[in-house]
PDB file of N, CA and C in Angstrom:
ATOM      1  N   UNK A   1       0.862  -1.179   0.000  1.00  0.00           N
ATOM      2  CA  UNK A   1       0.000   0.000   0.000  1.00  0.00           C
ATOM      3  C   UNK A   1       0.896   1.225   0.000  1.00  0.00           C
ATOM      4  N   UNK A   2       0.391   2.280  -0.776  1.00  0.00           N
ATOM      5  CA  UNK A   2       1.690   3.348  -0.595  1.00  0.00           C
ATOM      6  C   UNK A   2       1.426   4.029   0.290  1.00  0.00           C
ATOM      7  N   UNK A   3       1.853   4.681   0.374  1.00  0.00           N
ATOM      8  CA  UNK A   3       1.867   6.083   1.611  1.00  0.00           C
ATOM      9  C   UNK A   3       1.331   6.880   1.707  1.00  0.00           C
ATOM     10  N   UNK A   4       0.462   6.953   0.433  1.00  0.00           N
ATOM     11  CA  UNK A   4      -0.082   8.379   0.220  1.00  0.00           C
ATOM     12  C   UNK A   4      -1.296   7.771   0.513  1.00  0.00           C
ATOM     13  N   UNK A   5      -1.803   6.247   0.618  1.00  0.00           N
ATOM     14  CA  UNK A   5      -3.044   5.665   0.704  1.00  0.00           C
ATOM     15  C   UNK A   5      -3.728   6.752   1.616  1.00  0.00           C
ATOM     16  N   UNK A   6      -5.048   6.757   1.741  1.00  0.00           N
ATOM     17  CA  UNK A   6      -5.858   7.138   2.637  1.00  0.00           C
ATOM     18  C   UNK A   6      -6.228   5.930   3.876  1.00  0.00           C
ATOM     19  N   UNK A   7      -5.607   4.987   3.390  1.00  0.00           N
ATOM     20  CA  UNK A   7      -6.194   3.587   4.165  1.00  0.00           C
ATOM     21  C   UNK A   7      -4.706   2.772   4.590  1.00  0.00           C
ATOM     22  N   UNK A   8      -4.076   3.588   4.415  1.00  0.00           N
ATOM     23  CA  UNK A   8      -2.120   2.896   5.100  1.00  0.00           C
ATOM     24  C   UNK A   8      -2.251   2.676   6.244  1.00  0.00           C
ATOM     25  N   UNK A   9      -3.034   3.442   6.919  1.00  0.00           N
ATOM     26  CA  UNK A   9      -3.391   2.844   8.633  1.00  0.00           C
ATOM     27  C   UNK A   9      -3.842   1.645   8.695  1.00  0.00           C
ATOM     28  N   UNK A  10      -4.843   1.303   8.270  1.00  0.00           N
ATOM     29  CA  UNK A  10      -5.587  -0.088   8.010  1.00  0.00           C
ATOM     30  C   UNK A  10      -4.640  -1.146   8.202  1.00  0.00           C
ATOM     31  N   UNK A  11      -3.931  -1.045   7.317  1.00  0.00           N
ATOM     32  CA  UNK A  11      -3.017  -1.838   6.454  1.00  0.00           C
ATOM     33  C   UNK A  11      -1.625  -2.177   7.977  1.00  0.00           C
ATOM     34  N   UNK A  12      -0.836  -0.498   8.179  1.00  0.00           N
ATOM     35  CA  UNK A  12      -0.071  -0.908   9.418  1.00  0.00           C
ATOM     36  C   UNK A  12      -0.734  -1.209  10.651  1.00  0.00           C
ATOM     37  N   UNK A  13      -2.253  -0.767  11.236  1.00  0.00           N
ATOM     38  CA  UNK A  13      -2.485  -1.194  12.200  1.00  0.00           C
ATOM     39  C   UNK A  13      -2.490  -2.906  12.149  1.00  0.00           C
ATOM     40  N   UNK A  14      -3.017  -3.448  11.112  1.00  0.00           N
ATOM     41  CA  UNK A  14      -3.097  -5.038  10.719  1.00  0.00           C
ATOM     42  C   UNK A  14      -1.740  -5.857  10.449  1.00  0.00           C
ATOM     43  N   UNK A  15      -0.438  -5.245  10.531  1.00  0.00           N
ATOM     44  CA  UNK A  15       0.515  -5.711  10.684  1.00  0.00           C
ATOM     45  C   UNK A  15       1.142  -5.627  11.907  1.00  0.00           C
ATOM     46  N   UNK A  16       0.813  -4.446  12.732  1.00  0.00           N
ATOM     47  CA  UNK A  16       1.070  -4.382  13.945  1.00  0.00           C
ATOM     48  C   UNK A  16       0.419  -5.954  15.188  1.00  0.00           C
ATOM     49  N   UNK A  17      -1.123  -5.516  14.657  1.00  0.00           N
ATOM     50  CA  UNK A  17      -1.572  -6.492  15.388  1.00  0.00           C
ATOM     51  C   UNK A  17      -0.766  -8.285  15.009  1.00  0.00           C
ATOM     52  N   UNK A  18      -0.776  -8.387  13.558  1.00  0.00           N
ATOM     53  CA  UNK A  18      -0.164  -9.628  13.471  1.00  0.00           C
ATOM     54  C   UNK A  18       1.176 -10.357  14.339  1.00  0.00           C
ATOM     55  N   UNK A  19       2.174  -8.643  14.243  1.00  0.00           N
ATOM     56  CA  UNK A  19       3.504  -8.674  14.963  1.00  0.00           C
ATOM     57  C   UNK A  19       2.616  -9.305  16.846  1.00  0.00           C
ATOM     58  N   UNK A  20       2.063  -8.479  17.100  1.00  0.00           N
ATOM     59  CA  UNK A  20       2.004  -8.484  18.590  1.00  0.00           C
ATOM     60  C   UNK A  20       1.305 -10.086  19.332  1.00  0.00           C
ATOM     61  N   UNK A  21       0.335 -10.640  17.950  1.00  0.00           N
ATOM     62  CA  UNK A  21       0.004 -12.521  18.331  1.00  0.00           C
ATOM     63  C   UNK A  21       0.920 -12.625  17.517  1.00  0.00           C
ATOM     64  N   UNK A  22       1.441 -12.897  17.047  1.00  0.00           N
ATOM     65  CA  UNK A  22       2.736 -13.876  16.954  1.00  0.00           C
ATOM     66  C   UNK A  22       3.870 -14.264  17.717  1.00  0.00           C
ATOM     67  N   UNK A  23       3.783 -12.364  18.564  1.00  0.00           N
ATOM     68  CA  UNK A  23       4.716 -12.742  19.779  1.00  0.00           C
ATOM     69  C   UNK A  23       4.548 -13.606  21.084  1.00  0.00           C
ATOM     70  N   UNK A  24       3.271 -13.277  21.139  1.00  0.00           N
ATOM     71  CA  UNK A  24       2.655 -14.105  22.268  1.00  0.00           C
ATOM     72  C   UNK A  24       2.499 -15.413  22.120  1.00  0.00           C
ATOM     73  N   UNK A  25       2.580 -15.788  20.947  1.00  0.00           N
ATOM     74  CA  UNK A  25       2.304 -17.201  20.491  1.00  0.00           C
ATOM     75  C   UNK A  25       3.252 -18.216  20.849  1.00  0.00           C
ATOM     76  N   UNK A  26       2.544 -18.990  22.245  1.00  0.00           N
ATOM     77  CA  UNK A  26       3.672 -20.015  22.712  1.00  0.00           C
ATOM     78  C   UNK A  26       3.245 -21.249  22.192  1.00  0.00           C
ATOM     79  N   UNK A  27       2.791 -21.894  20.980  1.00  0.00           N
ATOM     80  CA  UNK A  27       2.426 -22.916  20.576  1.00  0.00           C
ATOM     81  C   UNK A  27       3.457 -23.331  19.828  1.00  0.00           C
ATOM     82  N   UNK A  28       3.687 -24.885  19.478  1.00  0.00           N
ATOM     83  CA  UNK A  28       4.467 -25.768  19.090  1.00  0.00           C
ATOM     84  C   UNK A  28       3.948 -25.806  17.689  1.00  0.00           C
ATOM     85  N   UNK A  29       5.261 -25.616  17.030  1.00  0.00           N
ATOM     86  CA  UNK A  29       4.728 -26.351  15.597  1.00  0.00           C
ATOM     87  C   UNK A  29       4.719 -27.916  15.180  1.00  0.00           C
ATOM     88  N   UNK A  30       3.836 -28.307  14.610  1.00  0.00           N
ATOM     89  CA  UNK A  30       3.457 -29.798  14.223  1.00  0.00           C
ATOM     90  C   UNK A  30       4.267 -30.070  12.794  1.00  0.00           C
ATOM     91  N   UNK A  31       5.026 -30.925  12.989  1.00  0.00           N
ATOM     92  CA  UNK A  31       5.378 -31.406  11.464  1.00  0.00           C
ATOM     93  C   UNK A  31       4.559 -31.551  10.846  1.00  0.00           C
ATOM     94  N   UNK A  32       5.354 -31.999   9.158  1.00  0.00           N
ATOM     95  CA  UNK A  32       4.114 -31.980   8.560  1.00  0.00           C
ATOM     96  C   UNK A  32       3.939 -33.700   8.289  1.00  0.00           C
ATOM     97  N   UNK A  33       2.771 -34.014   8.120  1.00  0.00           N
ATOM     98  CA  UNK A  33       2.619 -35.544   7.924  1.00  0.00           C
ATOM     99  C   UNK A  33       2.241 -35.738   5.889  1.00  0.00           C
ATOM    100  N   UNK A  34       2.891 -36.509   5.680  1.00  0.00           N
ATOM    101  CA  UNK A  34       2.578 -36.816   4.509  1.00  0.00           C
ATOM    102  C   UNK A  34       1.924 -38.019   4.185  1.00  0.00           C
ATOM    103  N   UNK A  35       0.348 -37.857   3.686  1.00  0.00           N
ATOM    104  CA  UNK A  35      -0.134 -39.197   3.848  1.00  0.00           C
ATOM    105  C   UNK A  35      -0.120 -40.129   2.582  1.00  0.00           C
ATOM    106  N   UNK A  36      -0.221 -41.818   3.006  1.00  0.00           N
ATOM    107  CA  UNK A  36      -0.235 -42.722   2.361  1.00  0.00           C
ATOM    108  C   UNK A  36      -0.963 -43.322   2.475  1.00  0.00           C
ATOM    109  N   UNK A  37      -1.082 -44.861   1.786  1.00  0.00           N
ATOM    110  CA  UNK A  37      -2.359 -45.669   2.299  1.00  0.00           C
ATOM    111  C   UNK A  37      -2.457 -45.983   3.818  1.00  0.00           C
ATOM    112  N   UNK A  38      -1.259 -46.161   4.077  1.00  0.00           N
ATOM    113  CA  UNK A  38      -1.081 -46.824   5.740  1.00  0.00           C
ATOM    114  C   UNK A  38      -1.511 -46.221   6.590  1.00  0.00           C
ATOM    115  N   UNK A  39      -0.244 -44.989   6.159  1.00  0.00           N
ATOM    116  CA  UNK A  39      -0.442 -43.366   7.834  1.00  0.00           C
ATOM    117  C   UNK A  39      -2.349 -43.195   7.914  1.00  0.00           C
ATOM    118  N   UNK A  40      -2.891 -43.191   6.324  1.00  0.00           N
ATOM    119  CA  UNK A  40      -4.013 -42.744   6.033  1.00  0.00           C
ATOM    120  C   UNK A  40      -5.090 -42.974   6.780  1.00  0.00           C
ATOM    121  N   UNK A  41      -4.869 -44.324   6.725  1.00  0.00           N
ATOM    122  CA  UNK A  41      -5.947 -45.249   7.899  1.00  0.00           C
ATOM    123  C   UNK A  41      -6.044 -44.923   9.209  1.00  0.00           C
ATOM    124  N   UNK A  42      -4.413 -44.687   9.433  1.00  0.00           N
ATOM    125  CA  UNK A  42      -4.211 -44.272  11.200  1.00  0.00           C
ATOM    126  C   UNK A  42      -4.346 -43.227  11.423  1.00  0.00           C
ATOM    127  N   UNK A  43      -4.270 -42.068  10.763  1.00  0.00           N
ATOM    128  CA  UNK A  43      -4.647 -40.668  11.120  1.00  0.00           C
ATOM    129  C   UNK A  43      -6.323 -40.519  10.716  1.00  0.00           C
ATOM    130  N   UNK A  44      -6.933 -41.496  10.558  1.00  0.00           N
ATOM    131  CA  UNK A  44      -8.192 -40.864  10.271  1.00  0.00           C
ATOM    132  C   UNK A  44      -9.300 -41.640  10.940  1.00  0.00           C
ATOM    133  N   UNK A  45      -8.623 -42.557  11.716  1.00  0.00           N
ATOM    134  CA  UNK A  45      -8.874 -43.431  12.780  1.00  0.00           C
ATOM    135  C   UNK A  45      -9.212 -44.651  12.081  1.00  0.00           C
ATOM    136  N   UNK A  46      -9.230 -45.280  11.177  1.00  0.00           N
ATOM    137  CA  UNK A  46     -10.004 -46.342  10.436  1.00  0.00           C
ATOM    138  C   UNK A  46      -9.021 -47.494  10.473  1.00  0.00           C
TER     139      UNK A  46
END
């Protein structure tokens, strides 16, 4: 968005907020699972 926007606030308040939960964010990241026939069954309970 440029600078001259009328709506650049929008835009940095919504990056601000993103910055400020992300910081707080004490959650674990999950690998990623890649499924097959096998995993398939077991991750989907079947």
């Amino acid at each position: 968005v440029c600078s001259k926007s009328p709506d650049r606030h929008v835009v940095d308040e919504a990056i601000e907020r993103g910055r400020r939960e992300s910081e707080k964010s004490t959650e674990v990241a999950k690998p990623l699972v890649f499924r097959n026939p096998k995993n398939s069954k077991q991750i989907s309970g079947f």
